[in-house]
Protein backbone atom coordinates (compact mmCIF):
# COMPACT_ATOMS: atom_id res chain seq x y z
CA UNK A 1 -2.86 -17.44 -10.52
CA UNK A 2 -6.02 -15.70 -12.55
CA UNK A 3 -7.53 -18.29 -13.95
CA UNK A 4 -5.97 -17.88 -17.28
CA UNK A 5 -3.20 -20.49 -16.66
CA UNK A 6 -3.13 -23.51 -19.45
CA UNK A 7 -2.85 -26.73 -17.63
CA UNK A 8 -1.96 -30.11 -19.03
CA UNK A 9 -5.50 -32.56 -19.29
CA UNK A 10 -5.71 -34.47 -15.56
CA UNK A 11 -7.59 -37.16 -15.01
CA UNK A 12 -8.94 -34.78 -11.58
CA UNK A 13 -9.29 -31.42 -12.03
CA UNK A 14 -10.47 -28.72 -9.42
CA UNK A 15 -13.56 -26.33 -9.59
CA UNK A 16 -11.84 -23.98 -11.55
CA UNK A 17 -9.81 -26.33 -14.01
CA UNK A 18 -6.58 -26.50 -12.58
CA UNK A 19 -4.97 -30.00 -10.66
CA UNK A 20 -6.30 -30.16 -7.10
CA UNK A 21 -2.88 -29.92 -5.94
CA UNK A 22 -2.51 -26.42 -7.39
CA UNK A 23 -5.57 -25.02 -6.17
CA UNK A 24 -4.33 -26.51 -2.89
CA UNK A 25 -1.13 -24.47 -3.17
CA UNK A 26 -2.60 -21.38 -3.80
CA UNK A 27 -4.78 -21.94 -0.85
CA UNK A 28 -2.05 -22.44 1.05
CA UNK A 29 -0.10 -19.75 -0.03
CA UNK A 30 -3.09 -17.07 0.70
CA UNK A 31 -3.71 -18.18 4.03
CA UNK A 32 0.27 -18.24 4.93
CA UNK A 33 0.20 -14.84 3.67
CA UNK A 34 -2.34 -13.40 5.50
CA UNK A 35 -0.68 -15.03 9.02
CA UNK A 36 2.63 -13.55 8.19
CA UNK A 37 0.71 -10.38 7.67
CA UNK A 38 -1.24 -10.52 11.14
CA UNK A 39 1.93 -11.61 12.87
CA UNK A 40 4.11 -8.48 11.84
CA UNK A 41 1.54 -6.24 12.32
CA UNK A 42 1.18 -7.65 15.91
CA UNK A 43 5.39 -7.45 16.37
CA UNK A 44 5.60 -4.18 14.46
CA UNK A 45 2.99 -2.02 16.33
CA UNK A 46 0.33 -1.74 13.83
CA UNK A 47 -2.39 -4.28 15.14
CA UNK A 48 -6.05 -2.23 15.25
CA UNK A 49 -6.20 -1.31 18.83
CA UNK A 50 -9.42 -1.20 20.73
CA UNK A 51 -11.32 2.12 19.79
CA UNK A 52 -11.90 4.18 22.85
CA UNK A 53 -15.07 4.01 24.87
CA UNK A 54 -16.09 7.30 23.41
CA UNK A 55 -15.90 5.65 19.74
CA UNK A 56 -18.82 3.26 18.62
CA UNK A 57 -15.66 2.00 16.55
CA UNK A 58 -16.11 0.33 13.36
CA UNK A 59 -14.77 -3.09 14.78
CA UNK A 60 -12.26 -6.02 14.29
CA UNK A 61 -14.06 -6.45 10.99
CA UNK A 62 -12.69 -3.30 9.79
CA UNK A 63 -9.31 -3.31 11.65
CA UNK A 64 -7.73 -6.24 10.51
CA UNK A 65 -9.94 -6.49 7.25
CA UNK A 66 -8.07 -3.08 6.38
CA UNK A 67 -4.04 -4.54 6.06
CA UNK A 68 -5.86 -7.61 3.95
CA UNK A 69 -7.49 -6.28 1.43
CA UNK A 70 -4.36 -3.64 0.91
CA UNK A 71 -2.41 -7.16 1.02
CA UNK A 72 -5.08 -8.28 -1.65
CA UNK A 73 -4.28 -4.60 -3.67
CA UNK A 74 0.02 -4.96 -3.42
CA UNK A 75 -0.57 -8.77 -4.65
CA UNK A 76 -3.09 -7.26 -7.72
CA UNK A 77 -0.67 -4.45 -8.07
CA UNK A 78 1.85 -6.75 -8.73
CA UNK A 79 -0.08 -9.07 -11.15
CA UNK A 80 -0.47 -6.15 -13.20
CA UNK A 81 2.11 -4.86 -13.72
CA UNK A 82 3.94 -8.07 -14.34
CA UNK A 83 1.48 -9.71 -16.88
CA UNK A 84 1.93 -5.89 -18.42
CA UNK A 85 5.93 -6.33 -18.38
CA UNK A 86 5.28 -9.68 -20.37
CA UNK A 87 3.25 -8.79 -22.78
CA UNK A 88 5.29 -5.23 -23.23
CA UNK A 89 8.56 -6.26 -22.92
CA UNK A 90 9.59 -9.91 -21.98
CA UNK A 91 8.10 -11.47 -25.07
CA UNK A 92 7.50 -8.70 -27.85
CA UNK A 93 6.15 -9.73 -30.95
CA UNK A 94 7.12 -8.06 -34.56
CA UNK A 95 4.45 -7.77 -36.26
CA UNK A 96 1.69 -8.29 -32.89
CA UNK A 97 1.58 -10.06 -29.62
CA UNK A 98 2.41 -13.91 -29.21
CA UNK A 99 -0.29 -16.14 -27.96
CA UNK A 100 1.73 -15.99 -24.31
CA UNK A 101 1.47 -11.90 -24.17
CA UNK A 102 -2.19 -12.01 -25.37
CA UNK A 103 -2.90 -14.37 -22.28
CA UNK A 104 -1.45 -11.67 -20.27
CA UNK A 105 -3.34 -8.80 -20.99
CA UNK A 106 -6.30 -10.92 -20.48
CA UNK A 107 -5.27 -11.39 -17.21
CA UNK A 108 -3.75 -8.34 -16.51
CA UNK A 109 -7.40 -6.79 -16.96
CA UNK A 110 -8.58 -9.31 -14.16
CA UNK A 111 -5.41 -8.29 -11.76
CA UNK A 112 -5.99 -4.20 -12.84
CA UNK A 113 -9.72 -4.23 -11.84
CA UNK A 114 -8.86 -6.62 -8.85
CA UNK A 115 -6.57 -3.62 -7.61
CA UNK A 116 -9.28 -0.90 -8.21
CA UNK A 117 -11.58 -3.29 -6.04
CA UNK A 118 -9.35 -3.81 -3.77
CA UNK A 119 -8.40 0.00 -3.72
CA UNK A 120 -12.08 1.22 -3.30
CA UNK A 121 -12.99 -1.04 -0.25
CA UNK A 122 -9.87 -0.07 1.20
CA UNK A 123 -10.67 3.55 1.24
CA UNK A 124 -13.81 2.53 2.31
CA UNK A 125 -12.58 1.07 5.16
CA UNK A 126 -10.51 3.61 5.66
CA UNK A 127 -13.19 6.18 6.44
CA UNK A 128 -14.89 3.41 8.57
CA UNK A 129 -12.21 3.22 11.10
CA UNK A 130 -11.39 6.56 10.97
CA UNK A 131 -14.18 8.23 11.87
CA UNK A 132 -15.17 4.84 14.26
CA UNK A 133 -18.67 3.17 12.74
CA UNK A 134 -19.24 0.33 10.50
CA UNK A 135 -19.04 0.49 6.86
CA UNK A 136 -22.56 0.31 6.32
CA UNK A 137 -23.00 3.29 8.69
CA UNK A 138 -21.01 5.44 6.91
CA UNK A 139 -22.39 8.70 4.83
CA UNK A 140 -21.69 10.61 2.37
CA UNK A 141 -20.25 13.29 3.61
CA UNK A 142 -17.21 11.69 5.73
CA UNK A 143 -16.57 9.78 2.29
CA UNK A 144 -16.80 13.26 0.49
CA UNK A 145 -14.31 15.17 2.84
CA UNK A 146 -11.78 11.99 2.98
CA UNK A 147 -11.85 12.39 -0.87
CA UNK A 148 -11.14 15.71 -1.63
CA UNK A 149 -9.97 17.31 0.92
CA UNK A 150 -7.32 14.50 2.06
CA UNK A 151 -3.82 13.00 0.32
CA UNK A 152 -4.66 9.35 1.26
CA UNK A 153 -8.49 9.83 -0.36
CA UNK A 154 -7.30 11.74 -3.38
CA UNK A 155 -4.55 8.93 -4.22
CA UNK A 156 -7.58 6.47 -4.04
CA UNK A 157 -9.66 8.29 -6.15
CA UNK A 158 -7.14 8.52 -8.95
CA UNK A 159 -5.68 5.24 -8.32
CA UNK A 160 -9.38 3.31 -8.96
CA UNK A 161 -9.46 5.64 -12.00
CA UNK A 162 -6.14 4.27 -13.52
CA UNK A 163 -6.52 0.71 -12.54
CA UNK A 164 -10.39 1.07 -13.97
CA UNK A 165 -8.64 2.11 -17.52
CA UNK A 166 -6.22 -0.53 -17.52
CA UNK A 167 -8.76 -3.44 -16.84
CA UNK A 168 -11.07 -2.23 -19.58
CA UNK A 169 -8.12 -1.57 -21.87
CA UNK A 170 -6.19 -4.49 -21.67
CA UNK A 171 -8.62 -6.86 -23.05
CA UNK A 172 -8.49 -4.99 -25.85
CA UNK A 173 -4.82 -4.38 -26.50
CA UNK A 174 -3.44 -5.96 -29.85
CA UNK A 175 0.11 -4.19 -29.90
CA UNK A 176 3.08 -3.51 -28.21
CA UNK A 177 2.75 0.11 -28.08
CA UNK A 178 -0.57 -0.16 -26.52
CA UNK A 179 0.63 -2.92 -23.91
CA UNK A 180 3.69 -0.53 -23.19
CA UNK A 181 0.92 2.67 -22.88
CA UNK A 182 -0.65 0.41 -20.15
CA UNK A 183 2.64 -0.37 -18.49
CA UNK A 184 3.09 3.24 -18.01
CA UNK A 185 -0.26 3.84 -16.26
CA UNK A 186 0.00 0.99 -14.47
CA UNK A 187 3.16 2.52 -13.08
CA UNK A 188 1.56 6.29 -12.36
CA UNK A 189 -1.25 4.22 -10.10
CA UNK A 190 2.06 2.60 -8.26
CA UNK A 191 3.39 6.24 -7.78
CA UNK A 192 0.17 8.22 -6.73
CA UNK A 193 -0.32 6.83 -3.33
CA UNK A 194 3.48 7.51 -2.45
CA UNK A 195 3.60 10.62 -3.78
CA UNK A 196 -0.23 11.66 -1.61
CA UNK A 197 0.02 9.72 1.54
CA UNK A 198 2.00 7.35 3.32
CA UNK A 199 4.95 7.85 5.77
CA UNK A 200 6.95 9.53 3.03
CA UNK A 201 4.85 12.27 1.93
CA UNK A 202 5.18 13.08 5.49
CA UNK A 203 9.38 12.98 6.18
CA UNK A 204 10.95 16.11 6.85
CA UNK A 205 12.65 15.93 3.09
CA UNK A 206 9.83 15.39 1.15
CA UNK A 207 11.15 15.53 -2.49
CA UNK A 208 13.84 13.06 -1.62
CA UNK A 209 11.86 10.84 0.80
CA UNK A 210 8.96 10.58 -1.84
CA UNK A 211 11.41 10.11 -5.07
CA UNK A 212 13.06 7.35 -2.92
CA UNK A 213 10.35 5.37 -2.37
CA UNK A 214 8.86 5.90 -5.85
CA UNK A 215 12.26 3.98 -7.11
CA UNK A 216 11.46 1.29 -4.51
CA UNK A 217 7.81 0.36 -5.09
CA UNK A 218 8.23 0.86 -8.88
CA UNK A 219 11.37 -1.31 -9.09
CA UNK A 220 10.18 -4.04 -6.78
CA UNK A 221 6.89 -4.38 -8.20
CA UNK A 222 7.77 -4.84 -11.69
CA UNK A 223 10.94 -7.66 -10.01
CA UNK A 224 8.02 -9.83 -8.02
CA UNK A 225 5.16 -9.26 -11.23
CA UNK A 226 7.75 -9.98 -13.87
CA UNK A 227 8.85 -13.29 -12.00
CA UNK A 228 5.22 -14.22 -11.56
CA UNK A 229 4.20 -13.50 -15.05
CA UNK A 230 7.33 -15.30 -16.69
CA UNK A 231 6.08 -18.43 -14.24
CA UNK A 232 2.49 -18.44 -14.89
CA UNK A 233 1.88 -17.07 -18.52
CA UNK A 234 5.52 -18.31 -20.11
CA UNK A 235 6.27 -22.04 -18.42
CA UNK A 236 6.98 -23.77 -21.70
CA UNK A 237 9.33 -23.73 -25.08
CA UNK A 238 11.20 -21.18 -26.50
CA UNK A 239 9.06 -18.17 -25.35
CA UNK A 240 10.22 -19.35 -21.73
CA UNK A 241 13.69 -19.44 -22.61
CA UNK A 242 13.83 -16.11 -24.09
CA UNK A 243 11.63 -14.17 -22.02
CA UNK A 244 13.65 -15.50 -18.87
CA UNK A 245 16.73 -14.18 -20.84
CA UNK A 246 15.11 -10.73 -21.21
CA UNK A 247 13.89 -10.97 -17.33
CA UNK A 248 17.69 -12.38 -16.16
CA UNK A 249 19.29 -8.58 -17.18
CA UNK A 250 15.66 -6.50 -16.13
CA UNK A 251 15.87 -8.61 -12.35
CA UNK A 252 19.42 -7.73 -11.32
CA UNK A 253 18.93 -3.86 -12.37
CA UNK A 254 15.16 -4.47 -10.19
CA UNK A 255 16.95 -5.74 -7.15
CA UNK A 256 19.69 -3.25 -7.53
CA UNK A 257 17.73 -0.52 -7.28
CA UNK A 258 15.24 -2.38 -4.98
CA UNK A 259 18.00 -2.28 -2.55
CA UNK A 260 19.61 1.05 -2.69
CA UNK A 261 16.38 2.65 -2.70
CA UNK A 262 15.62 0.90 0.48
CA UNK A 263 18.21 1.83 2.73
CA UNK A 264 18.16 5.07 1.68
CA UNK A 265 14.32 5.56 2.20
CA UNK A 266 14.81 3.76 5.27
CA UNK A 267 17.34 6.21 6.12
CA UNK A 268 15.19 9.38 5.64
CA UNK A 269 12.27 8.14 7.43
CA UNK A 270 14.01 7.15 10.71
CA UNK A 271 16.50 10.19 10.66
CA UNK A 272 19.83 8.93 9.37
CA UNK A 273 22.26 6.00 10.92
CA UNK A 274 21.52 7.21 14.33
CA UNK A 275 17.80 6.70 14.36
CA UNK A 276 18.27 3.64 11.55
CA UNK A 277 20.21 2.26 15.39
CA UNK A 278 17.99 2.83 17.62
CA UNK A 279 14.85 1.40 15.59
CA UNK A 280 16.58 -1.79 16.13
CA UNK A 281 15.46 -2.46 19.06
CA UNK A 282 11.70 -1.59 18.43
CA UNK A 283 9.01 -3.73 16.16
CA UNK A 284 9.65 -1.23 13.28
CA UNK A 285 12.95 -2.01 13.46
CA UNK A 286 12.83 -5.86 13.04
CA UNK A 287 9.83 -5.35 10.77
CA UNK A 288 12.88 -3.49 9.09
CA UNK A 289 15.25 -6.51 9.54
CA UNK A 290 13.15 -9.12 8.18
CA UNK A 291 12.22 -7.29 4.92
CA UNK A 292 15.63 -6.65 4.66
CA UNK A 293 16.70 -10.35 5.42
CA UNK A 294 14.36 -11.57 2.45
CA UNK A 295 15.84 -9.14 -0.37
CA UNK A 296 19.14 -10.53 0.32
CA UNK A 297 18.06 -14.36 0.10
CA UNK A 298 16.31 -13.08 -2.97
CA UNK A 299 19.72 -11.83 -4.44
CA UNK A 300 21.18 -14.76 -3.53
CA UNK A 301 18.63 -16.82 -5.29
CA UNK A 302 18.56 -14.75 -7.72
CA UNK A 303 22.61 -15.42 -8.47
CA UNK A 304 21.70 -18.85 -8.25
CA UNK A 305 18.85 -18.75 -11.03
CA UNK A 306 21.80 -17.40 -13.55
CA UNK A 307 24.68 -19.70 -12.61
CA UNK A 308 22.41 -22.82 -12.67
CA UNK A 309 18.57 -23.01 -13.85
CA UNK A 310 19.24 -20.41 -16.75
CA UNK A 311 21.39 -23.04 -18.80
CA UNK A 312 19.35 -25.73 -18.27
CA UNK A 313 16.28 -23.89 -19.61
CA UNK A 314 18.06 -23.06 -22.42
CA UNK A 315 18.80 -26.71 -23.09
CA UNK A 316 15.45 -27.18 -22.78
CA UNK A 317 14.89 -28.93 -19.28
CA UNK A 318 12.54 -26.22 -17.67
CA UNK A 319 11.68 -28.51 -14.40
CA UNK A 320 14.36 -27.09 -12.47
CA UNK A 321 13.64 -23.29 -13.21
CA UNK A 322 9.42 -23.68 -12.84
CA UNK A 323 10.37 -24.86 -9.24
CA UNK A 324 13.22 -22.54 -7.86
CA UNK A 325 10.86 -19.35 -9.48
CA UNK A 326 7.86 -21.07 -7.82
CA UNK A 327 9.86 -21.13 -4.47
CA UNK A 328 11.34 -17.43 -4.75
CA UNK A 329 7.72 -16.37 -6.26
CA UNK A 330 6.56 -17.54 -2.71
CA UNK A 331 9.06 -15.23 -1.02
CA UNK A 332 8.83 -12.22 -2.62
CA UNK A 333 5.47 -12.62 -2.11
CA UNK A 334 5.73 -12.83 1.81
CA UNK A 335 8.66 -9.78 1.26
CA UNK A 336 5.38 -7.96 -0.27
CA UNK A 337 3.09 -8.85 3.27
CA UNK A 338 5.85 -7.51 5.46
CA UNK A 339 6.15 -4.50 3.29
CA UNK A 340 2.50 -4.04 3.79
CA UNK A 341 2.92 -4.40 7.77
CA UNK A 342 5.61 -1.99 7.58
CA UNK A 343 4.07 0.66 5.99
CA UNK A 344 1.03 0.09 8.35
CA UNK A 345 3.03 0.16 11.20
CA UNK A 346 3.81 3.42 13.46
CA UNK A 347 7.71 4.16 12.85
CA UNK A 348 9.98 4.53 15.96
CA UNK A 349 9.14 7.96 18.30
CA UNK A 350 12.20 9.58 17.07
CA UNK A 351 11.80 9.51 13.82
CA UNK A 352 11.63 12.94 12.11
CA UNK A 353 8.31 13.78 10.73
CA UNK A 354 6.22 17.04 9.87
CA UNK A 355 2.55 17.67 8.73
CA UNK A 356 1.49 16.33 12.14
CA UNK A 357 -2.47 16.53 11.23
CA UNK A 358 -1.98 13.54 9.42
CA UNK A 359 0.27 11.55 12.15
CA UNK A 360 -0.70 9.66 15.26
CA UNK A 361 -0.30 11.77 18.37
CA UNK A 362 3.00 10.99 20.17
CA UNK A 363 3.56 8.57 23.24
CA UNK A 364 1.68 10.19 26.08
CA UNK A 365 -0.49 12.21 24.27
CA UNK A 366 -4.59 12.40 24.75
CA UNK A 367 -5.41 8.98 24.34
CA UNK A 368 -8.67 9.66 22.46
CA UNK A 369 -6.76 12.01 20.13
CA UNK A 370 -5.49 10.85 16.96
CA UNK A 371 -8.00 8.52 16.34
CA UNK A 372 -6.74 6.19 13.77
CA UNK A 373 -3.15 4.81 13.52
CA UNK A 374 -2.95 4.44 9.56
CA UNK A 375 -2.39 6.90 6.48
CA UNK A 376 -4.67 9.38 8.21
CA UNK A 377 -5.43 10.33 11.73
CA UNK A 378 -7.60 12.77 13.43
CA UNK A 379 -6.07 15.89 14.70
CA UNK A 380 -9.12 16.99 16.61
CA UNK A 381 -11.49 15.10 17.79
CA UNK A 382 -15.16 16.09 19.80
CA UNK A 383 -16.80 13.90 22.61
CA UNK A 384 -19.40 14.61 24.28
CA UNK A 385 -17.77 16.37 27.07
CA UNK A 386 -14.89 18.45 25.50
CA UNK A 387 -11.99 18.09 22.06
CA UNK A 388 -9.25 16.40 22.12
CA UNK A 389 -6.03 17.55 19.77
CA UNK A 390 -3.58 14.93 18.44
CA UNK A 391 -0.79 17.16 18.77
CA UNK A 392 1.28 19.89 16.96
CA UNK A 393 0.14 20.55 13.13
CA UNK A 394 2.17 22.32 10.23
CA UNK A 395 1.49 25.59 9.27
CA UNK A 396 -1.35 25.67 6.44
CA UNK A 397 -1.91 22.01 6.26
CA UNK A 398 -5.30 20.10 6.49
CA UNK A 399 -6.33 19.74 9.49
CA UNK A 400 -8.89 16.97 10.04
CA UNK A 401 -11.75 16.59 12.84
CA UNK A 402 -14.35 14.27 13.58
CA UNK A 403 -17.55 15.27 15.64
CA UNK A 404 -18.75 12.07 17.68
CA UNK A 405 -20.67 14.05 19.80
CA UNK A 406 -24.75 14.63 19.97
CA UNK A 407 -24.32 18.06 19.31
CA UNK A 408 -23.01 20.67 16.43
CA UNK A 409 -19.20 22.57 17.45
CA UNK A 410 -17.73 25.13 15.88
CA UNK A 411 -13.79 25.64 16.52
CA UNK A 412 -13.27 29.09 16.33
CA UNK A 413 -10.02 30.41 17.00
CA UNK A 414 -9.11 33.36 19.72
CA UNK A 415 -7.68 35.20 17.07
CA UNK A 416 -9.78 34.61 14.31
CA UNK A 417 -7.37 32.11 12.07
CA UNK A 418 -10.05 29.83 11.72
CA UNK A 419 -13.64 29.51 11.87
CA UNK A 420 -15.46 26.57 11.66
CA UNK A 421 -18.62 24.58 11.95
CA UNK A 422 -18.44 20.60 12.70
CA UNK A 423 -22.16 19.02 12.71
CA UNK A 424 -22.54 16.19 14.93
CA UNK A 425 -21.37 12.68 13.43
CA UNK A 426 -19.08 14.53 10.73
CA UNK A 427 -15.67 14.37 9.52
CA UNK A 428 -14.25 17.51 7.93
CA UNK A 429 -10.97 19.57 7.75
CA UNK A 430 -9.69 22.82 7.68
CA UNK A 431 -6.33 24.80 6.74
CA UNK A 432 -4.15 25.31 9.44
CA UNK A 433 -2.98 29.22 10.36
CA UNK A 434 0.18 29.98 9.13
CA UNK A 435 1.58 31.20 11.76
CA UNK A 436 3.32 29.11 14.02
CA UNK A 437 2.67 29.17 17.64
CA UNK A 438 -0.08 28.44 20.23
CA UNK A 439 -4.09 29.41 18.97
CA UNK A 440 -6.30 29.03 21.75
CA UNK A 441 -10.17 28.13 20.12
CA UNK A 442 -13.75 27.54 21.38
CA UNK A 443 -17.09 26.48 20.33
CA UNK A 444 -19.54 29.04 19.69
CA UNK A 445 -22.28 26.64 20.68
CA UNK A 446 -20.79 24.99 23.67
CA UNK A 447 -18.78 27.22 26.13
CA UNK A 448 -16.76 24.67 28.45
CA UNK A 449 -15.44 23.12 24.82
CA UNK A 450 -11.82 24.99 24.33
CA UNK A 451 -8.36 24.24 23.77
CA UNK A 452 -4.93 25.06 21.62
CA UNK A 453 -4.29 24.22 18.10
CA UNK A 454 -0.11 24.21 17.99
CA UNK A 455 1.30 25.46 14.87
CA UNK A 456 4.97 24.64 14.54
């Protein structure tokens, strides 16, 4: 999977070393990925729409190129952390690392600084769609407001820094303690987007909501990397045999808490069994149903791993258990693309969710408002003929505006809560008042520009 894999001698290799039909597999497998990944976003909702007329827009390019490289980050995310399990935990050595865990922290430096790749263009894309022009158009100062003054930027930031260490650490890892140390920051970089951005950091019970989903990204991760790892870095002798033992117990408590974790996040977000209902019958909902569907055939197949494949591996016939992990590898892996479609797409309108500046604007709402469907959305945005406001914002969040008009705006509120100055083509925030209720504003330099910022 990262180039590290030993192969048998072939009489054909590919490119890379490894037996055509492997290379052909994972081929395969990358492309089927990334057409279950358009296809749920299409059912659930969060295909990139057509940027408004206003909008130079920053193009398909950016909208769909956005879900696949954050595909590309879960799937290096994943490889991490796994190769980091191996080496820390499946297959210990006393007195250093076996040949198998040195492999993986070699590649676990090539799947950490894939992730911090992946993470970087993604916030760069990010920007680029949110503020509607082209990567290469961007500047530094929409960059420089989505990175400190925003959740989704700031869990970017730290998450490149993490991912960064563990790349350039891992190669140089000789000891369990040190592979464990990386484990552990590998885990924090899982953690920091949930805990900065995402639908959760947004549900009316935030502690819960974002504990939740901490348990279910941390637990699922290191179930999918662990498999992965096992299948790619441990495929023959004893050290398979005993590091699938070692997996066998660390899988069932993964998929356990996998599970719970789910529904109960699930729960949160959509409002409780009432809401959980009527998402069923929306594209969240079956976006829902599927993921749901595949961690169930995963426990099943996961039963079936211990009852048959287990004992044959310790006999020593591996055959059997390469090719059932390959196969459930495979679906975890497309569990991991709908995951990914799920998060991007909008949930269900009665869902209950606060800190609306960072929301899309509800169903029959200013059109041009909200800009952006993701992580982050604009709350106000400036055209050349008046603003436009998403919606209703919490008291003293951030609230975020984009000026894609000709001109410099100020918003400057009736009653003085807030003051400020918006030059043309820039993104920027500013804190919400803190107290709730209707605050008529203006612009200083254009008169017919006004409307009301709600704070409830």
């Amino acid at each position: 999977m990262t180039g590290t894999v030993p192969v048998a001698p072939a009489p054909a290799t590919g490119a890379i070393g490894r037996p055509p039909r492997i290379g052909l597999a994972l081929v395969l497998t990358g492309a089927g990925l990334a057409a279950l990944l358009v296809g749920a976003l299409v059912v659930g909702g969060g295909a990139p729409e057509a940027d408004p007329a206003e909008l130079s827009g920053g193009g398909a390019l950016v909208g769909w190129g956005l879900p696949l490289v954050t595909l590309v980050g879960r799937i290096a995310a994943v490889g991490t952390v796994g190769t980091l399990l191996l080496a820390a935990v499946l297959l210990p050595g006393r007195a250093g690392l076996p040949v198998e865990s040195r492999r993986a922290l070699r590649a676990a430096s090539a799947w950490a600084l894939t992730w911090a790749a992946a993470t970087a263009l993604g916030a760069l894309l990010t920007v680029s769609r949110l503020v509607g022009t082209s990567p290469t158009s961007l500047t530094w100062s929409p960059l420089r407001v989505f990175l400190e003054d925003t959740g989704a930027g700031r869990a970017a930031l730290l998450v490149v820094a993490l991912t960064a260490l563990v790349g350039v650490a891992a190669r140089r890892s000789t000891g369990v303690p040190a592979a464990a140390s990386l484990l552990l920051v590998a885990g924090a970089a899982l953690v920091v987007p949930v805990v900065l951005s995402g639908h959760s950091a947004t549900a009316e019970d935030h502690l819960l909501a974002v504990t939740t989903l901490g348990v279910h990204v941390v637990a699922a991760t290191a179930w999918v990397g662990g498999l992965l790892a096992l299948l790619v870095h441990a495929r023959h002798g004893a050290a398979t045999s005993e590091a699938a033992r070692r997996f066998s117990r660390l899988a069932l408590v993964c998929f356990l808490a996998t599970a719970a974790s789910g529904l109960l996040a699930a729960g949160l977000l959509l409002g409780g069994t009432a809401g959980a209902l009527a998402a069923l019958g929306t594209g969240y909902g079956a976006l829902l149903l599927a993921k749901t569907a595949g961690l169930t055939v995963l426990g099943v197949l996961g039963a079936l791993h211990r009852r048959h494949t287990l004992p044959r591996l310790r006999a020593g016939d591996g055959r059997d258990f390469r090719r059932f992990a390959a196969g459930e590898v495979v679906l975890m892996l497309a569990t991991v693309a709908l995951a990914v479609a799920l998060a991007a797409s909008p949930p269900p309108a009665g869902a209950e969710r606060t800190a609306a500046s960072t929301t899309a604007p509800a169903a029959g709402a200013d059109p041009m408002a909200g800009h952006d469907h993701g992580e982050l959305s604009v709350a106000v945005l400036v055209d050349d003929e008046r603003f436009h406001v998403a919606g209703p914002v919490a008291p003293g969040s951030r609230v975020t505006v984009f000026n894609s008009s000709a001109a410099e705006v100020s918003l400057t509120a009736a009653d003085g809560s807030f003051d400020v100055v918006v030059p043309s083509g820039t993104l920027t925030t500013f804190l919400a008042p803190a107290e709730p209720g209707p605050h008529p504003f203006a612009s200083r330099h254009s008169p017919g520009y006004a409307d009301v910022l709600v704070v409830e």
